[in-house]
Protein backbone atom coordinates (compact mmCIF):
# COMPACT_ATOMS: atom_id res chain seq x y z
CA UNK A 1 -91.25 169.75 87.87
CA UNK A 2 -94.63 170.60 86.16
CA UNK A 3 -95.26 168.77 82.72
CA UNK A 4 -96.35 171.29 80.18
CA UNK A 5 -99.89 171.08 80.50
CA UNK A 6 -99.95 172.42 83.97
CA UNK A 7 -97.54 175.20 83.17
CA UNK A 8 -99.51 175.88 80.97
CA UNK A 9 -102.48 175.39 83.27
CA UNK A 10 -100.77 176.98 85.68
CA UNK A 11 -100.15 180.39 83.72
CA UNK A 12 -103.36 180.62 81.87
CA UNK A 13 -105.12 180.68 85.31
CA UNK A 14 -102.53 183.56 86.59
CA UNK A 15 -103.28 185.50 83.19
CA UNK A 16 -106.95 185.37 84.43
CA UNK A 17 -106.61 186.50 87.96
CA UNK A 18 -104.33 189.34 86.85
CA UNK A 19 -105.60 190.50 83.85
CA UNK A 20 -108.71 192.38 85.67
CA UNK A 21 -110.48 194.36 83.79
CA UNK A 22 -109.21 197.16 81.79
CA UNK A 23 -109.90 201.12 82.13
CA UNK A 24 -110.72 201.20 78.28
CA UNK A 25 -109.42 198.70 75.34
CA UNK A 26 -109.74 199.07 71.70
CA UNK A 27 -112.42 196.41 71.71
CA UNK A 28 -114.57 197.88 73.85
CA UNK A 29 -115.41 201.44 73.68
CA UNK A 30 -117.99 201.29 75.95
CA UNK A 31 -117.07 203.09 79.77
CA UNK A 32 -115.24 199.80 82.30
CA UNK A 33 -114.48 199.70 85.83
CA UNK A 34 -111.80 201.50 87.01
CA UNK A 35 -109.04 199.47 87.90
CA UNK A 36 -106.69 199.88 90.82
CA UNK A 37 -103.25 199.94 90.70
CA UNK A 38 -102.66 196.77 92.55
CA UNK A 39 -103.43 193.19 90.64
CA UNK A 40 -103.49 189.85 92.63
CA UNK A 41 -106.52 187.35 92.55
CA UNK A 42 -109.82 187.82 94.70
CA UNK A 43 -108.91 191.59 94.57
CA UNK A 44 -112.34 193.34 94.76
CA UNK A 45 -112.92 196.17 91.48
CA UNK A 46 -112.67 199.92 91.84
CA UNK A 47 -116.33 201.44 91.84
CA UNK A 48 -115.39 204.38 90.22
CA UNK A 49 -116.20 205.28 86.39
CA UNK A 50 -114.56 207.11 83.19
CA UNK A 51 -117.69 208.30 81.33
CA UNK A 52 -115.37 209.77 78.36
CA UNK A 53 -113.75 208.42 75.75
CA UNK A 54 -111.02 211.09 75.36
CA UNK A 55 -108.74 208.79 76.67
CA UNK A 56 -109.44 206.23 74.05
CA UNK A 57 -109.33 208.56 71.21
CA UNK A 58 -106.07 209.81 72.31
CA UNK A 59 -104.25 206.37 72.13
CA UNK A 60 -105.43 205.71 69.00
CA UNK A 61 -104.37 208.53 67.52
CA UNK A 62 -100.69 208.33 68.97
CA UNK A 63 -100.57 204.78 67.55
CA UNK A 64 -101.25 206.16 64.39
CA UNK A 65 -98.66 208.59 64.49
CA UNK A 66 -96.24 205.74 65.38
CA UNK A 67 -97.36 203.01 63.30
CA UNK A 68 -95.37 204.56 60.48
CA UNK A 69 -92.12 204.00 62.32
CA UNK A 70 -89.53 201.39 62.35
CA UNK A 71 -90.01 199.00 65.34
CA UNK A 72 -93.80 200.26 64.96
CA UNK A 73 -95.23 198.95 62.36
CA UNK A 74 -97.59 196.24 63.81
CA UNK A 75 -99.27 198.98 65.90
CA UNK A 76 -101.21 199.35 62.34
CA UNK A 77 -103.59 196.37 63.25
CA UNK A 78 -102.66 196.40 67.17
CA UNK A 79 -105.47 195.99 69.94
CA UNK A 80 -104.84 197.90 73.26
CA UNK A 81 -105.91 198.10 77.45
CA UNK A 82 -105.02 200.71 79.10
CA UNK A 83 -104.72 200.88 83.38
CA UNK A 84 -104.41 203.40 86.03
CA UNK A 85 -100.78 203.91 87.72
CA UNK A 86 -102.56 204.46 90.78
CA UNK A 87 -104.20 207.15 92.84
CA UNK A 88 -103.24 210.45 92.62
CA UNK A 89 -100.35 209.61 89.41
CA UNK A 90 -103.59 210.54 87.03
CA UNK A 91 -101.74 208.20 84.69
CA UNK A 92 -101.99 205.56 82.87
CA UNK A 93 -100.57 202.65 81.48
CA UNK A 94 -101.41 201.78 77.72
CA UNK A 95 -100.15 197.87 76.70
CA UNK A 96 -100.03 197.62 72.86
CA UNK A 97 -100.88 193.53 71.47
CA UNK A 98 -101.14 191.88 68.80
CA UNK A 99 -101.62 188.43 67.15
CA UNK A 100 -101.85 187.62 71.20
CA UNK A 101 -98.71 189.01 71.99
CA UNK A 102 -97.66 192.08 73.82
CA UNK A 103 -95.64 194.62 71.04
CA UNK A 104 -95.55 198.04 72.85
CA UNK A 105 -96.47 200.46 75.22
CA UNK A 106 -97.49 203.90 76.27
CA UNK A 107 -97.92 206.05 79.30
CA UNK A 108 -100.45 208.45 79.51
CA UNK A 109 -100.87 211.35 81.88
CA UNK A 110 -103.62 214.21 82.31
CA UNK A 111 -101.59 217.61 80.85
CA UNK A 112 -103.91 219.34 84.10
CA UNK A 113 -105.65 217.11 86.24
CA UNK A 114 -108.04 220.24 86.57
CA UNK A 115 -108.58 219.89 83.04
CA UNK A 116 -110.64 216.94 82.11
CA UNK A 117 -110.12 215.18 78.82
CA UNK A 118 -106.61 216.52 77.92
CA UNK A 119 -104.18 213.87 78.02
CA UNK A 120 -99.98 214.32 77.51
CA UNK A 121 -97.87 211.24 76.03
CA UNK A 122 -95.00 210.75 78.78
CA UNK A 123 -93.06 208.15 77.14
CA UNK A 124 -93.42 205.14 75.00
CA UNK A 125 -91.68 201.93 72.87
CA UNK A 126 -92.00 198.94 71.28
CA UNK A 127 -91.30 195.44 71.64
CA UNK A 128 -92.01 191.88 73.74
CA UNK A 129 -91.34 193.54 77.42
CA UNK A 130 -93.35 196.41 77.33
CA UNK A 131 -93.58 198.33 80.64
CA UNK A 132 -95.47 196.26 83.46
CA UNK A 133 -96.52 193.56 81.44
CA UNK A 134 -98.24 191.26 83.12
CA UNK A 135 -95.88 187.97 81.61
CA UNK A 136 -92.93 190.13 82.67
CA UNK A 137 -93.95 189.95 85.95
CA UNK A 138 -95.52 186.13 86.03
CA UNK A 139 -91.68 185.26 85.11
CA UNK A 140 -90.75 187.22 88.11
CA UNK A 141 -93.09 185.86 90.44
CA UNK A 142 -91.83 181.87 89.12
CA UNK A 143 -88.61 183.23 89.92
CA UNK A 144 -89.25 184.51 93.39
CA UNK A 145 -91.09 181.22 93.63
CA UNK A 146 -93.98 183.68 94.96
CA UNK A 147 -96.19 181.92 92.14
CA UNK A 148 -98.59 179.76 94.68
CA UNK A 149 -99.04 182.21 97.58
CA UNK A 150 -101.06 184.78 98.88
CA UNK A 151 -99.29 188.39 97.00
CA UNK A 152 -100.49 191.38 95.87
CA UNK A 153 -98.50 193.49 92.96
CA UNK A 154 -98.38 196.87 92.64
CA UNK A 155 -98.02 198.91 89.83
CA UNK A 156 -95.24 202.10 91.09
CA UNK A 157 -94.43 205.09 88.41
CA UNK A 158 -92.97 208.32 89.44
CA UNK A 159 -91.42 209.59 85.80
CA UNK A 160 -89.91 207.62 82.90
CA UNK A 161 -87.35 205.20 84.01
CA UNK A 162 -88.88 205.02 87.58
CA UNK A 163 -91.01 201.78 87.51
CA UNK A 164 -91.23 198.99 89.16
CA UNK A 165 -93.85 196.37 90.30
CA UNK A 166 -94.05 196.19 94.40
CA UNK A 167 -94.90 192.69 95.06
CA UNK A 168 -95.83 192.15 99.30
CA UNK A 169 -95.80 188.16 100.37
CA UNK A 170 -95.63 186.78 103.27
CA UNK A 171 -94.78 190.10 104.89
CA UNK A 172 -91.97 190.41 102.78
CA UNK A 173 -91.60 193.48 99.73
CA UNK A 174 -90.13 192.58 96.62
CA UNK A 175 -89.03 195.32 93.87
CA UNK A 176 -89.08 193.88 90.09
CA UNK A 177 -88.18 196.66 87.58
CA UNK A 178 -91.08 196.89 85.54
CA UNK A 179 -89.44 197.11 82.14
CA UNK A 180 -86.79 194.19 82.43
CA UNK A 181 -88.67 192.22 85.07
CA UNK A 182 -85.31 191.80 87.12
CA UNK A 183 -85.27 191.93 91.17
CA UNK A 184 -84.16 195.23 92.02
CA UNK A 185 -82.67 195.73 95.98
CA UNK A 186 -85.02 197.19 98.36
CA UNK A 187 -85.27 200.59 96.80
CA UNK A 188 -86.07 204.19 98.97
CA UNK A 189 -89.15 205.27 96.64
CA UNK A 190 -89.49 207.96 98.82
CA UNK A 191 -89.81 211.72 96.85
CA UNK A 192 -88.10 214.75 97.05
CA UNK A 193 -90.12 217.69 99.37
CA UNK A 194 -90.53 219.42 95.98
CA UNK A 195 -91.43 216.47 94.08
CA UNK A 196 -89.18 217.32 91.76
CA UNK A 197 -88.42 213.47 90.40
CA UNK A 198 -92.32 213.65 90.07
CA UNK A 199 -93.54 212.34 86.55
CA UNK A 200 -95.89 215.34 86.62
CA UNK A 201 -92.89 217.48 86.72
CA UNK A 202 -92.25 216.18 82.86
CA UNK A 203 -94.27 217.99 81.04
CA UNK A 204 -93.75 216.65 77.47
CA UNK A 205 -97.11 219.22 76.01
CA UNK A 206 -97.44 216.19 73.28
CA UNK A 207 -100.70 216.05 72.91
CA UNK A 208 -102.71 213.52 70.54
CA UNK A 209 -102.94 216.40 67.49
CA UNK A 210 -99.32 216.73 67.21
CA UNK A 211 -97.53 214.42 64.62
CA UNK A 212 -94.16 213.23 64.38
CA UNK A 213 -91.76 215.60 62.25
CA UNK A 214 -88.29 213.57 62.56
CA UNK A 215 -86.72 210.03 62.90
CA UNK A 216 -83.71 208.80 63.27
CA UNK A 217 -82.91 205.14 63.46
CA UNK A 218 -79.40 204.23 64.90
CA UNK A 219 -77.85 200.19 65.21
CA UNK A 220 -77.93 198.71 68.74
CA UNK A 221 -74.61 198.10 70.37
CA UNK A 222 -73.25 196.91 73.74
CA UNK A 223 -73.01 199.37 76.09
CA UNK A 224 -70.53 197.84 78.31
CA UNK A 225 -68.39 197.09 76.20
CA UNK A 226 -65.97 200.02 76.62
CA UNK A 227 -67.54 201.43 80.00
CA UNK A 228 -66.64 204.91 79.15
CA UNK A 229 -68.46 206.36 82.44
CA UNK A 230 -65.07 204.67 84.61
CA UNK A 231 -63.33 207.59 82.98
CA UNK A 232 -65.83 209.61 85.18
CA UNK A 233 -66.22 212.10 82.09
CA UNK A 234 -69.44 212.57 81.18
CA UNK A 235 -70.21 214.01 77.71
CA UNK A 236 -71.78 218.12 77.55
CA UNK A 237 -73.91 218.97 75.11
CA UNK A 238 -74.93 222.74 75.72
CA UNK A 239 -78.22 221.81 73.42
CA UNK A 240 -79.88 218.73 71.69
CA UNK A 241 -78.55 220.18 68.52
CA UNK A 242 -74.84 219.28 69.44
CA UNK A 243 -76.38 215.75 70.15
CA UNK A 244 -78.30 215.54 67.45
CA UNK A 245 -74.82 216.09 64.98
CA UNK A 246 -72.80 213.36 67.09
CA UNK A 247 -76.22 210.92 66.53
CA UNK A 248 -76.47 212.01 62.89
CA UNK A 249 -72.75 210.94 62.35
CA UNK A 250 -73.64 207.68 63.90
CA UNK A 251 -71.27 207.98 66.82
CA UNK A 252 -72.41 205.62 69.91
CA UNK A 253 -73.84 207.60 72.94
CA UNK A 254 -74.35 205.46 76.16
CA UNK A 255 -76.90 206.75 78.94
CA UNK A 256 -75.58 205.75 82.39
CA UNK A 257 -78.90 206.51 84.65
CA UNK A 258 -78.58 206.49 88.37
CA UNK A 259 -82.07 206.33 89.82
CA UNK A 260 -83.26 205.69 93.10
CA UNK A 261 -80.85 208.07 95.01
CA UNK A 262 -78.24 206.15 93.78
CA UNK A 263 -79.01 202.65 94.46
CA UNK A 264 -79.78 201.25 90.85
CA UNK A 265 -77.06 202.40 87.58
CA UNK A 266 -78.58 201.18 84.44
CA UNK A 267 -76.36 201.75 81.12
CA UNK A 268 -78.48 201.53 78.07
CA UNK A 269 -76.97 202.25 74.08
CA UNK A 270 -79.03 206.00 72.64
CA UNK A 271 -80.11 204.31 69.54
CA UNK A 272 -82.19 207.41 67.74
CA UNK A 273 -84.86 210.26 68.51
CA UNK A 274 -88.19 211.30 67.83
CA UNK A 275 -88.76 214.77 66.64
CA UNK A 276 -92.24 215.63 67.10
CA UNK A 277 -94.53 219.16 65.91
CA UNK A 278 -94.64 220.56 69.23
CA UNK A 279 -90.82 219.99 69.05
CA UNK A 280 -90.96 217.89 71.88
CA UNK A 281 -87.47 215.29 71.53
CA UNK A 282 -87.63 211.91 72.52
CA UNK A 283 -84.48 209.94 73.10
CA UNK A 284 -84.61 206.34 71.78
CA UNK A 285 -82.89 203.93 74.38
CA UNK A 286 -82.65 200.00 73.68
CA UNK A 287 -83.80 198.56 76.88
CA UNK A 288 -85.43 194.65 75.96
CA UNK A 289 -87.22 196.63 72.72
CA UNK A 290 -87.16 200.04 72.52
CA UNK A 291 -88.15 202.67 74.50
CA UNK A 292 -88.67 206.47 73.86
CA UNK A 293 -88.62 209.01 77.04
CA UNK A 294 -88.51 212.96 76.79
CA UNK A 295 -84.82 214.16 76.32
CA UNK A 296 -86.08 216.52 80.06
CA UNK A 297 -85.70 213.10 81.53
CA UNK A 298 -82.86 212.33 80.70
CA UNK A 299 -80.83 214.90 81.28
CA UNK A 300 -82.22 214.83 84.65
CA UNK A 301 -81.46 211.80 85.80
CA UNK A 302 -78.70 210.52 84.05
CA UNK A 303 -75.35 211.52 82.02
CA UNK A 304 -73.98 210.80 78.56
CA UNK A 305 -71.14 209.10 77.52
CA UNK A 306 -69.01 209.23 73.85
């Protein structure tokens, strides 16, 4: 067993390898390297450019919008980097920190790739595990015991709630759910023809101008502790209004999601909304911290339960 100076050793020179350089951070404005979607050491840099700083000026004005918000707050003096999902996702992946620590997330997609500089917020949320975090998956890789061989890591996002690091070793794939950091079973990531399940196919139209409108804060609670879903009857709400007046009476709505044609069910507590000006909803969902994904999501790829 390591002694704690070469853990620490150990993980300060991982942080290093992996952290390669950002597409933009709030400390430097200036245009970066493009960075792929894959992180493992030796990994030779993107030669492609961003020569605008839309991108940045978007995220800090969504962070502004946020920082007002419960679970949000720290965003107020928060530093960011922001990388690329990968070719052809025109998306990105916006990790929130401060005082050294990770405290949110956001990901970021072009509203039309033909239509530079406009940029859509496709979900968000706060808290120590933000989406791909790069301790989330260092924990994953000691726990694979992948930590001191050859890998690569892949950063894989098709819509909210479909994420997950692809980690090759040793000719082996390994699937770590990019929110939780737990091993996931070797998952079909293969699309629809229509690309239906695409995260392009969310169109959230919340751009960087538009402001939040409503909140609503709910308690977390266990949401296996009555496992209403065995029942096998899901709640109908014909709008988000009816929703809205079960979450306003503070009844507890659980989200079973069944992703990955059917080989992962994740139950998470509905702990809130955001209402924003474009009237865009987002459903609050307690998943290690919070996390905030267009209510379009969620009614397509899950069901709720009273």
């Amino acid at each position: 067993m390591m002694d704690k100076p070469q853990l620490w050793t150990t993980l300060l020179l991982l942080c290093g390898c992996l952290a390669l350089p950002a597409l933009f951070s709030s400390a430097a404005m200036s245009p970066a390297p493009v960075a792929t979607a894959t992180v493992a050491p030796g990994l030779p840099e993107s030669d492609n450019t961003l020569t605008s700083a839309s991108l940045s000026e978007a995220v800090q004005q969504w962070m502004q919008h946020l920082a007002g918000e419960p679970g949000y707050t720290a965003w107020k003096q928060a530093t960011w980097s922001s990388y690329p999902l990968g070719p052809g996702t025109h998306g990105w992946i916006v990790l929130i920190q401060a005082g050294g620590k990770d405290i949110g997330y956001m990901v970021i997609h072009a509203a039309d790739p033909q239509i530079p500089d406009k940029y859509q917020l496709t979900e968000y949320g706060s808290g120590g595990k933000p989406l791909f975090s790069l301790h989330t998956l260092y924990q994953a890789l000691v726990q694979l015991e992948l930590i001191h061989t050859s890998y690569t890591a892949e950063r894989w996002y098709a819509a909210p709630m479909l994420a997950v690091w692809i980690i090759q070793a040793d000719g082996n794939s390994y699937y770590i759910d990019a929110k939780t950091g737990e091993q996931l079973p070797t998952l079909d990531l293969s699309q629809p023809k229509n690309n239906s399940l695409g995260a392009a196919s969310i169109v959230t139209s919340l751009y960087p101008e538009h402001i939040l409108k409503q909140s609503l804060e709910l308690p977390d609670f266990n949401p296996y502790g009555k496992l209403p879903w065995l029942q096998g009857n899901p709640a109908v709400f014909a709008s988000f209004a009816e929703l809205e007046a079960e979450l306003q009476l503070k009844h507890r709505i659980t989200l079973l999601l069944e992703l990955y044609h059917g080989q992962v069910f994740i139950a998470l507590p509905v702990i809130g909304f955001q209402r924003w000006s474009n009237d865009g909803i987002f459903l609050k969902l307690e998943q290690d911290g919070q996390r905030a994904i267009p209510y379009a999501a969620v009614a397509r790829f899950g069901k709720l339960y009273r």
